[in-house]
N, C-alpha and C. Protein backbone atom coordinates (compact mmCIF):
# COMPACT_ATOMS: atom_id res chain seq x y z
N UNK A 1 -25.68 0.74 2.40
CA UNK A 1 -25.44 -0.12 1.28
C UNK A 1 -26.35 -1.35 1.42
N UNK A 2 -27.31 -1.54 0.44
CA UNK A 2 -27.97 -3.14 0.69
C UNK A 2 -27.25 -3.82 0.49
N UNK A 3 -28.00 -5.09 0.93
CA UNK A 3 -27.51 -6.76 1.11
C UNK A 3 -28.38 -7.39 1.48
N UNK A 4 -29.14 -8.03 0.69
CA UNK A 4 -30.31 -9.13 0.59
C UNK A 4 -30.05 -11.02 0.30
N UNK A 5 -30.74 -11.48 0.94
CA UNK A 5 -30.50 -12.54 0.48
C UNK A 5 -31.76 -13.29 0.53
N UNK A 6 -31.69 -14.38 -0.31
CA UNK A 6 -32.70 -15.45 -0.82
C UNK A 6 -32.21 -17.00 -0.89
N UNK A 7 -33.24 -17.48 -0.12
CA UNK A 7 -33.07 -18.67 -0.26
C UNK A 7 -33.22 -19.39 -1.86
N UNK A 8 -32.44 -19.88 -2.83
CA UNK A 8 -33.00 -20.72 -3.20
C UNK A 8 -32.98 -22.02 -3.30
N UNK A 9 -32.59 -22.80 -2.66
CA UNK A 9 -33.36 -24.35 -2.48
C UNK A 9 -32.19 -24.39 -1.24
N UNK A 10 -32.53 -25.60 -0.34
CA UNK A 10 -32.14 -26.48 0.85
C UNK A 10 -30.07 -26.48 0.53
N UNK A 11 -29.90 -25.53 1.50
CA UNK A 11 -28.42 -25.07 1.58
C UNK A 11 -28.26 -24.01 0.56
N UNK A 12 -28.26 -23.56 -0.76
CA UNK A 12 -28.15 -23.05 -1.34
C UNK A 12 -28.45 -21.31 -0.83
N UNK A 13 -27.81 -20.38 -1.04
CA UNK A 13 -28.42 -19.19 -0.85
C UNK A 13 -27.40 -18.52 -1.37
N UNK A 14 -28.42 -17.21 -1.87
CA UNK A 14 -27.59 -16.10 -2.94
C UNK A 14 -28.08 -14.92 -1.80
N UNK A 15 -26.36 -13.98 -1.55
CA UNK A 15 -26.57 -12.77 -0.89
C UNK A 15 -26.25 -11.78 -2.09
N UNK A 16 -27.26 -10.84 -2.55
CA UNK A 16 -26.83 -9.89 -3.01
C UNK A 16 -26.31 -8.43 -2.93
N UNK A 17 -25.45 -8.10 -3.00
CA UNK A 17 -24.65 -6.80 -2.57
C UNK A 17 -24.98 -5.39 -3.64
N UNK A 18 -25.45 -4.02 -2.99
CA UNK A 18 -25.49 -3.42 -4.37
C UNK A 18 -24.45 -2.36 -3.42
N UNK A 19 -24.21 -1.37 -4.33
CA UNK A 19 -23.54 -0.13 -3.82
C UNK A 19 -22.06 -0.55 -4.50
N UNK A 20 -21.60 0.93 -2.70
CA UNK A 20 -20.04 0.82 -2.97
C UNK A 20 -19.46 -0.28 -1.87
N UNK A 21 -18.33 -0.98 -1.90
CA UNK A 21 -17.82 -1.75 -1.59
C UNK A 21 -16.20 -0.97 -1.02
N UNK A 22 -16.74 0.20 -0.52
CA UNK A 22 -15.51 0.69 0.41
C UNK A 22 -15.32 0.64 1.66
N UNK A 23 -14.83 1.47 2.27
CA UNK A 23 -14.86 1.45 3.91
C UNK A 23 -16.30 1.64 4.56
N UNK A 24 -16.79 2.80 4.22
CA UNK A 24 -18.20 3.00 4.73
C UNK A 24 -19.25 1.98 3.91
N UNK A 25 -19.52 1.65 2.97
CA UNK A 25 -19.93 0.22 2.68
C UNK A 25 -19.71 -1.04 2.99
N UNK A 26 -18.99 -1.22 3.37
CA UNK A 26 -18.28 -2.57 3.93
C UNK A 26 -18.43 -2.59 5.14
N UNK A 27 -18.36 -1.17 6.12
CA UNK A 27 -18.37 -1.12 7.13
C UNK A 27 -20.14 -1.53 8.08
N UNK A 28 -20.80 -1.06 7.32
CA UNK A 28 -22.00 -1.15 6.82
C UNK A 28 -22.70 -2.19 6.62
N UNK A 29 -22.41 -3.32 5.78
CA UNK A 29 -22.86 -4.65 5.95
C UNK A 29 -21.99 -5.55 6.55
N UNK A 30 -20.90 -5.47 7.25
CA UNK A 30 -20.03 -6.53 7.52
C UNK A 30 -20.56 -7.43 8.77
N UNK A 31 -21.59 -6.97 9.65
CA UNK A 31 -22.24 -7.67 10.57
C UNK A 31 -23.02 -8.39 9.89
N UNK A 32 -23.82 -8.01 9.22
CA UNK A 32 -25.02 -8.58 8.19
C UNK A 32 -24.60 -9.73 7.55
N UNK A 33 -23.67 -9.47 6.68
CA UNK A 33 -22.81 -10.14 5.27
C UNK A 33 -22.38 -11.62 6.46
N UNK A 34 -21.56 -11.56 8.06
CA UNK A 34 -20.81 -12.54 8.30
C UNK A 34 -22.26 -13.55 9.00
N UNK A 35 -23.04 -12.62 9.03
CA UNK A 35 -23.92 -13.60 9.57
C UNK A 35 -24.88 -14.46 8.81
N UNK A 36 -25.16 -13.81 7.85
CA UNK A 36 -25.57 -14.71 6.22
C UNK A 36 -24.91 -15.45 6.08
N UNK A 37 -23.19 -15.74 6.62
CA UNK A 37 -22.56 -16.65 5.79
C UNK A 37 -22.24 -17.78 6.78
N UNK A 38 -23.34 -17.42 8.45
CA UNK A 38 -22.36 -18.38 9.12
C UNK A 38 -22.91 -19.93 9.40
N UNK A 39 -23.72 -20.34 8.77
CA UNK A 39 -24.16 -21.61 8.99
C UNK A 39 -23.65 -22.99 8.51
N UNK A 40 -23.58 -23.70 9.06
CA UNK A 40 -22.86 -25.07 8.40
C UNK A 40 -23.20 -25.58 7.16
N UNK A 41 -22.23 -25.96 6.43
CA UNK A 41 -22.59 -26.38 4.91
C UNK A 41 -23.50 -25.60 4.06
N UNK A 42 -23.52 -24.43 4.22
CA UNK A 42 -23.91 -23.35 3.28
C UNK A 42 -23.25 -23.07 2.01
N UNK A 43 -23.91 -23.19 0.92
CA UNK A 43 -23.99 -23.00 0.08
C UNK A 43 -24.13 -21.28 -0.32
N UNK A 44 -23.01 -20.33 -0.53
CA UNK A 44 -23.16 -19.20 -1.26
C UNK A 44 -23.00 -18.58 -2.74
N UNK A 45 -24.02 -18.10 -3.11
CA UNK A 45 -23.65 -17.46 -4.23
C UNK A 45 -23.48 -15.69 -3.79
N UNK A 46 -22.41 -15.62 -4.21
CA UNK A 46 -22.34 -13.93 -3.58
C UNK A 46 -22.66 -13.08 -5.11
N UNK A 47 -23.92 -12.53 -5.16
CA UNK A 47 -23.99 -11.49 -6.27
C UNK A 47 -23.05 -10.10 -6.10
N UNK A 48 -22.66 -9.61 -6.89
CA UNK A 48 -21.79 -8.73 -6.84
C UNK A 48 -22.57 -7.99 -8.35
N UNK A 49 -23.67 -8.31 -9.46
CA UNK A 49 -23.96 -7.61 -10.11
C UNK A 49 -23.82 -6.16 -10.10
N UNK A 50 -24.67 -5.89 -8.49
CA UNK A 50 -25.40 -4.69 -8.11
C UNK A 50 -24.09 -3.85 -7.49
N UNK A 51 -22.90 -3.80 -7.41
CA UNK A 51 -21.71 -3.11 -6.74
C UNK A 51 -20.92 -2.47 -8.28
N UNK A 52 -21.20 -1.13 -7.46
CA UNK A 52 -20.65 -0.13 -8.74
C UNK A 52 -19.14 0.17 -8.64
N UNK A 53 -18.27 -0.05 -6.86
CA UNK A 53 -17.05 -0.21 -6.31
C UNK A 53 -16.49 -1.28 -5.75
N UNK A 54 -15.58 -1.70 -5.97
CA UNK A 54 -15.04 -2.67 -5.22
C UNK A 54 -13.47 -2.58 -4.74
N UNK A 55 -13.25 -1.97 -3.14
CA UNK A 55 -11.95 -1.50 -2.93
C UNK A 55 -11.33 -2.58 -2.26
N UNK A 56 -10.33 -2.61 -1.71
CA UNK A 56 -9.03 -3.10 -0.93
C UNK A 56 -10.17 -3.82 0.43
N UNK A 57 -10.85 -3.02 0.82
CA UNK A 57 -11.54 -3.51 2.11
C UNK A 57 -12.79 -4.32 1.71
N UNK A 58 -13.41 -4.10 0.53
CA UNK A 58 -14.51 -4.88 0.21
C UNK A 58 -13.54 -6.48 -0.29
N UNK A 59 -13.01 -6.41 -1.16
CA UNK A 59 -12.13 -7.59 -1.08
C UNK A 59 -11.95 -8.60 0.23
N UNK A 60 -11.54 -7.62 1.18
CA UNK A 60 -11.06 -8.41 2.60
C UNK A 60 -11.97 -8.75 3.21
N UNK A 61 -13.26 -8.75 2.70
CA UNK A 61 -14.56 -8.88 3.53
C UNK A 61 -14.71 -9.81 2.29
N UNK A 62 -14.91 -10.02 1.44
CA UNK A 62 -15.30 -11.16 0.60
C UNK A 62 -14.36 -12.27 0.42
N UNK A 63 -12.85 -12.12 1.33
CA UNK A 63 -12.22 -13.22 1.46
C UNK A 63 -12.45 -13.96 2.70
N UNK A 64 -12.72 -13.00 3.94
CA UNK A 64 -13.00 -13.23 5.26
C UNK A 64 -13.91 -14.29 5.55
N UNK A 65 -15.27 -13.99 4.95
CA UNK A 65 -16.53 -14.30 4.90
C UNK A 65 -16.02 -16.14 4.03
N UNK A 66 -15.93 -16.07 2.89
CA UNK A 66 -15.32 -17.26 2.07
C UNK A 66 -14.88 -18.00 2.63
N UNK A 67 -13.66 -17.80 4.00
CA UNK A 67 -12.79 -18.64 4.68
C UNK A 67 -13.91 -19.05 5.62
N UNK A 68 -14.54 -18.45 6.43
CA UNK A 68 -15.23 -18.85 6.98
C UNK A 68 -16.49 -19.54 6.68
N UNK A 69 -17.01 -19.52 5.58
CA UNK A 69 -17.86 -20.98 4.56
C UNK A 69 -17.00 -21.94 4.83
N UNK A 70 -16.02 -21.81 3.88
CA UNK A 70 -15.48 -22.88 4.02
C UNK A 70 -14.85 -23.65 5.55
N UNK A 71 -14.61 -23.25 6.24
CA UNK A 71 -14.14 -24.06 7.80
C UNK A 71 -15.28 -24.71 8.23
N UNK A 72 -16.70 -23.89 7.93
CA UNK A 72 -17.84 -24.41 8.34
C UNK A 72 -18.17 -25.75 7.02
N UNK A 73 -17.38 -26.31 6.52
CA UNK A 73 -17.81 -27.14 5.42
C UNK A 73 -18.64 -26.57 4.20
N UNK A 74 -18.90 -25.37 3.84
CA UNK A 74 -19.51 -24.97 3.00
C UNK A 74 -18.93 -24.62 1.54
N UNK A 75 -18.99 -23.23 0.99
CA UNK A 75 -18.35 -23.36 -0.68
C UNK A 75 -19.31 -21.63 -0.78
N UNK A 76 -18.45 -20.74 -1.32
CA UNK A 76 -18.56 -19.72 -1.60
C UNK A 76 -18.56 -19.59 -3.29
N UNK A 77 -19.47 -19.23 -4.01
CA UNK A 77 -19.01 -18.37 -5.52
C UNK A 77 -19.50 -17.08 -5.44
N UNK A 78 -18.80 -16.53 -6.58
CA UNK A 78 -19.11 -15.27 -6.58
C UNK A 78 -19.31 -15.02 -8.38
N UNK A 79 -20.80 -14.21 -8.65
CA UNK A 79 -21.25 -14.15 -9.60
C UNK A 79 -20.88 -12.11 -10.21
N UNK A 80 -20.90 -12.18 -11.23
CA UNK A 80 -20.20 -10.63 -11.77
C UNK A 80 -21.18 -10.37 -12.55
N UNK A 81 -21.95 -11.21 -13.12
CA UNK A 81 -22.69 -11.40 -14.49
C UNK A 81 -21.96 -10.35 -15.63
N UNK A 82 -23.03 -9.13 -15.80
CA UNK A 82 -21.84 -8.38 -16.34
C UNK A 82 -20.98 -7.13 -16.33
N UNK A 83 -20.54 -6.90 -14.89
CA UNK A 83 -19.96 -5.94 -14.35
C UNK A 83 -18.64 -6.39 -14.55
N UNK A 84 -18.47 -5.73 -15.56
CA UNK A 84 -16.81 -5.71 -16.15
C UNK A 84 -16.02 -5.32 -15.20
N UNK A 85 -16.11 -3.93 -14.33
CA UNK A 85 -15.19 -3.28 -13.72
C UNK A 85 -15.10 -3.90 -12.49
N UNK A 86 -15.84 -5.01 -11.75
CA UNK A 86 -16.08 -5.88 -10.57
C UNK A 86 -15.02 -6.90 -11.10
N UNK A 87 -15.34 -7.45 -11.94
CA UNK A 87 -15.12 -8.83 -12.79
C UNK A 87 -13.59 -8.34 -12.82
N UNK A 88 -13.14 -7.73 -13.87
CA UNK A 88 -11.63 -7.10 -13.23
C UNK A 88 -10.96 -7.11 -12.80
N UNK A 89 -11.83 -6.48 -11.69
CA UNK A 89 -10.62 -5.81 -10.47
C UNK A 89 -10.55 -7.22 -9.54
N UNK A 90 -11.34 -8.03 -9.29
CA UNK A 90 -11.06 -9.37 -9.02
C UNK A 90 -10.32 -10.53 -9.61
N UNK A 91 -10.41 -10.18 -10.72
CA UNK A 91 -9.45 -11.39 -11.67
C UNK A 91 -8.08 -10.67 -10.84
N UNK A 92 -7.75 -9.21 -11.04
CA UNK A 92 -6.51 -8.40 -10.83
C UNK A 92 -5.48 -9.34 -9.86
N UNK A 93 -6.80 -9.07 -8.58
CA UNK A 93 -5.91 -9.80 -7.20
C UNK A 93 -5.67 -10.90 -7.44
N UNK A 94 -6.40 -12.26 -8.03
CA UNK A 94 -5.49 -13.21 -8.55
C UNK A 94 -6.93 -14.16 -7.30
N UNK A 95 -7.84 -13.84 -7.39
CA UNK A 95 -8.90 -13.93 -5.85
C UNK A 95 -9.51 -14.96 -6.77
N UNK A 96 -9.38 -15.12 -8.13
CA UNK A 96 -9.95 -16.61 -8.67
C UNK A 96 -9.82 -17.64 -8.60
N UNK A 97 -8.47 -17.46 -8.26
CA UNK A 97 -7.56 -19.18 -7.65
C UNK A 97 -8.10 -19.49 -6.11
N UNK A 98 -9.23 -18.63 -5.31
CA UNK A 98 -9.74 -19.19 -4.27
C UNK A 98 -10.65 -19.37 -4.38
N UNK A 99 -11.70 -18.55 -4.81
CA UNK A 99 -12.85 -18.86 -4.77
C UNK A 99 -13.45 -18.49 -6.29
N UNK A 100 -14.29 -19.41 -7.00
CA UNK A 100 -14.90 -19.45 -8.40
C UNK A 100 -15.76 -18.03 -8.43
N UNK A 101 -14.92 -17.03 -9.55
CA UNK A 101 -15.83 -16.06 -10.06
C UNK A 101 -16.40 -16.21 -11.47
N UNK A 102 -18.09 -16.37 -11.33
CA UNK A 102 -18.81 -16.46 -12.97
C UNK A 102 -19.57 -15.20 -13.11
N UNK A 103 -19.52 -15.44 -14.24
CA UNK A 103 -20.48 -14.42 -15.12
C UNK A 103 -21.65 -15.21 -15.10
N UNK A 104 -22.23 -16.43 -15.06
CA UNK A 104 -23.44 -16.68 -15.85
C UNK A 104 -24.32 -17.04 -14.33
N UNK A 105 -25.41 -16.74 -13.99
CA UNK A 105 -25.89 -16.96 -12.60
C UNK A 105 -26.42 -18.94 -12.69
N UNK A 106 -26.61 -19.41 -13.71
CA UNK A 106 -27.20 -20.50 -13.33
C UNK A 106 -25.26 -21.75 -13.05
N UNK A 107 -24.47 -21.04 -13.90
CA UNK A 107 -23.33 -21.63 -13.67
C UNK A 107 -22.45 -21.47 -12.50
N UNK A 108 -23.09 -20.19 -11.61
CA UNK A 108 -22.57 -20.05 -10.28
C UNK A 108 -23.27 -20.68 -9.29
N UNK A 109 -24.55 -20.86 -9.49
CA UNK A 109 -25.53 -21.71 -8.87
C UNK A 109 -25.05 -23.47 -8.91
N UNK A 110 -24.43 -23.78 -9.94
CA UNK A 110 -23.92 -25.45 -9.92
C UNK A 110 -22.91 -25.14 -9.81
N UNK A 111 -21.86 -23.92 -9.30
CA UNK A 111 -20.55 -24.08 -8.93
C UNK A 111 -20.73 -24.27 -7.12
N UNK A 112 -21.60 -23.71 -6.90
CA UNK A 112 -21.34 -23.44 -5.43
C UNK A 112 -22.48 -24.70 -4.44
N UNK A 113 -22.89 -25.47 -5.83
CA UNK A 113 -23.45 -27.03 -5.37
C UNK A 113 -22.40 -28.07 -5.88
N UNK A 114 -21.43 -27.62 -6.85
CA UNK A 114 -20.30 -28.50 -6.70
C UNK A 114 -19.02 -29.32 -5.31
């Protein structure tokens, strides 16, 4: 399963995720994914465009990762743009009241510099 990331500007960085977001996907980037996220006062935008699944365990890896931004002083969003069935199944769990999910990439970009 990829997982890329890009700097764009001083703290700021977008990891993008494509695939499935199950056990063997998750299992798959979860070394990768915690180490993208572990630096102080990091700034994430987590793309989730590119994820065609998103199960029970991909969830627990995108809350995991989040908690740990944040202890490090940082700020996690997570962008859907327009993957309805992502967008969804995340509103579902109620995972909006922790961390900001947008649709629009330049509004997840000033959420996660908020």
């Amino acid at each position: 399963m990829p997982i890329e990331f890009h700097e764009l500007s001083d703290g700021l960085r977008r990891i993008a995720i494509s695939g499935r977001m199950d056990i063997p996907g998750t299992d798959e980037i979860a070394t990768r994914f915690a180490a993208l996220s572990a630096a102080s006062n990091l700034r994430i935008v987590l793309d989730l465009t590119g994820v065609s699944f998103l199960g029970s365990i991909g969830i627990r890896s995108i809350i995991v990762n989040a908690k740990a931004v944040q202890q490090r002083g940082g700020r996690m969003v997570l962008l859907v743009g327009d993957n309805v069935a992502v967008a969804e199944t995340l509103q579902a769990t109620g995972l909006g009241s922790l961390i900001p999910i947008l649709a629009d990439n330049a509004a997840a970009e000033a959420a996660a510099l908020a």
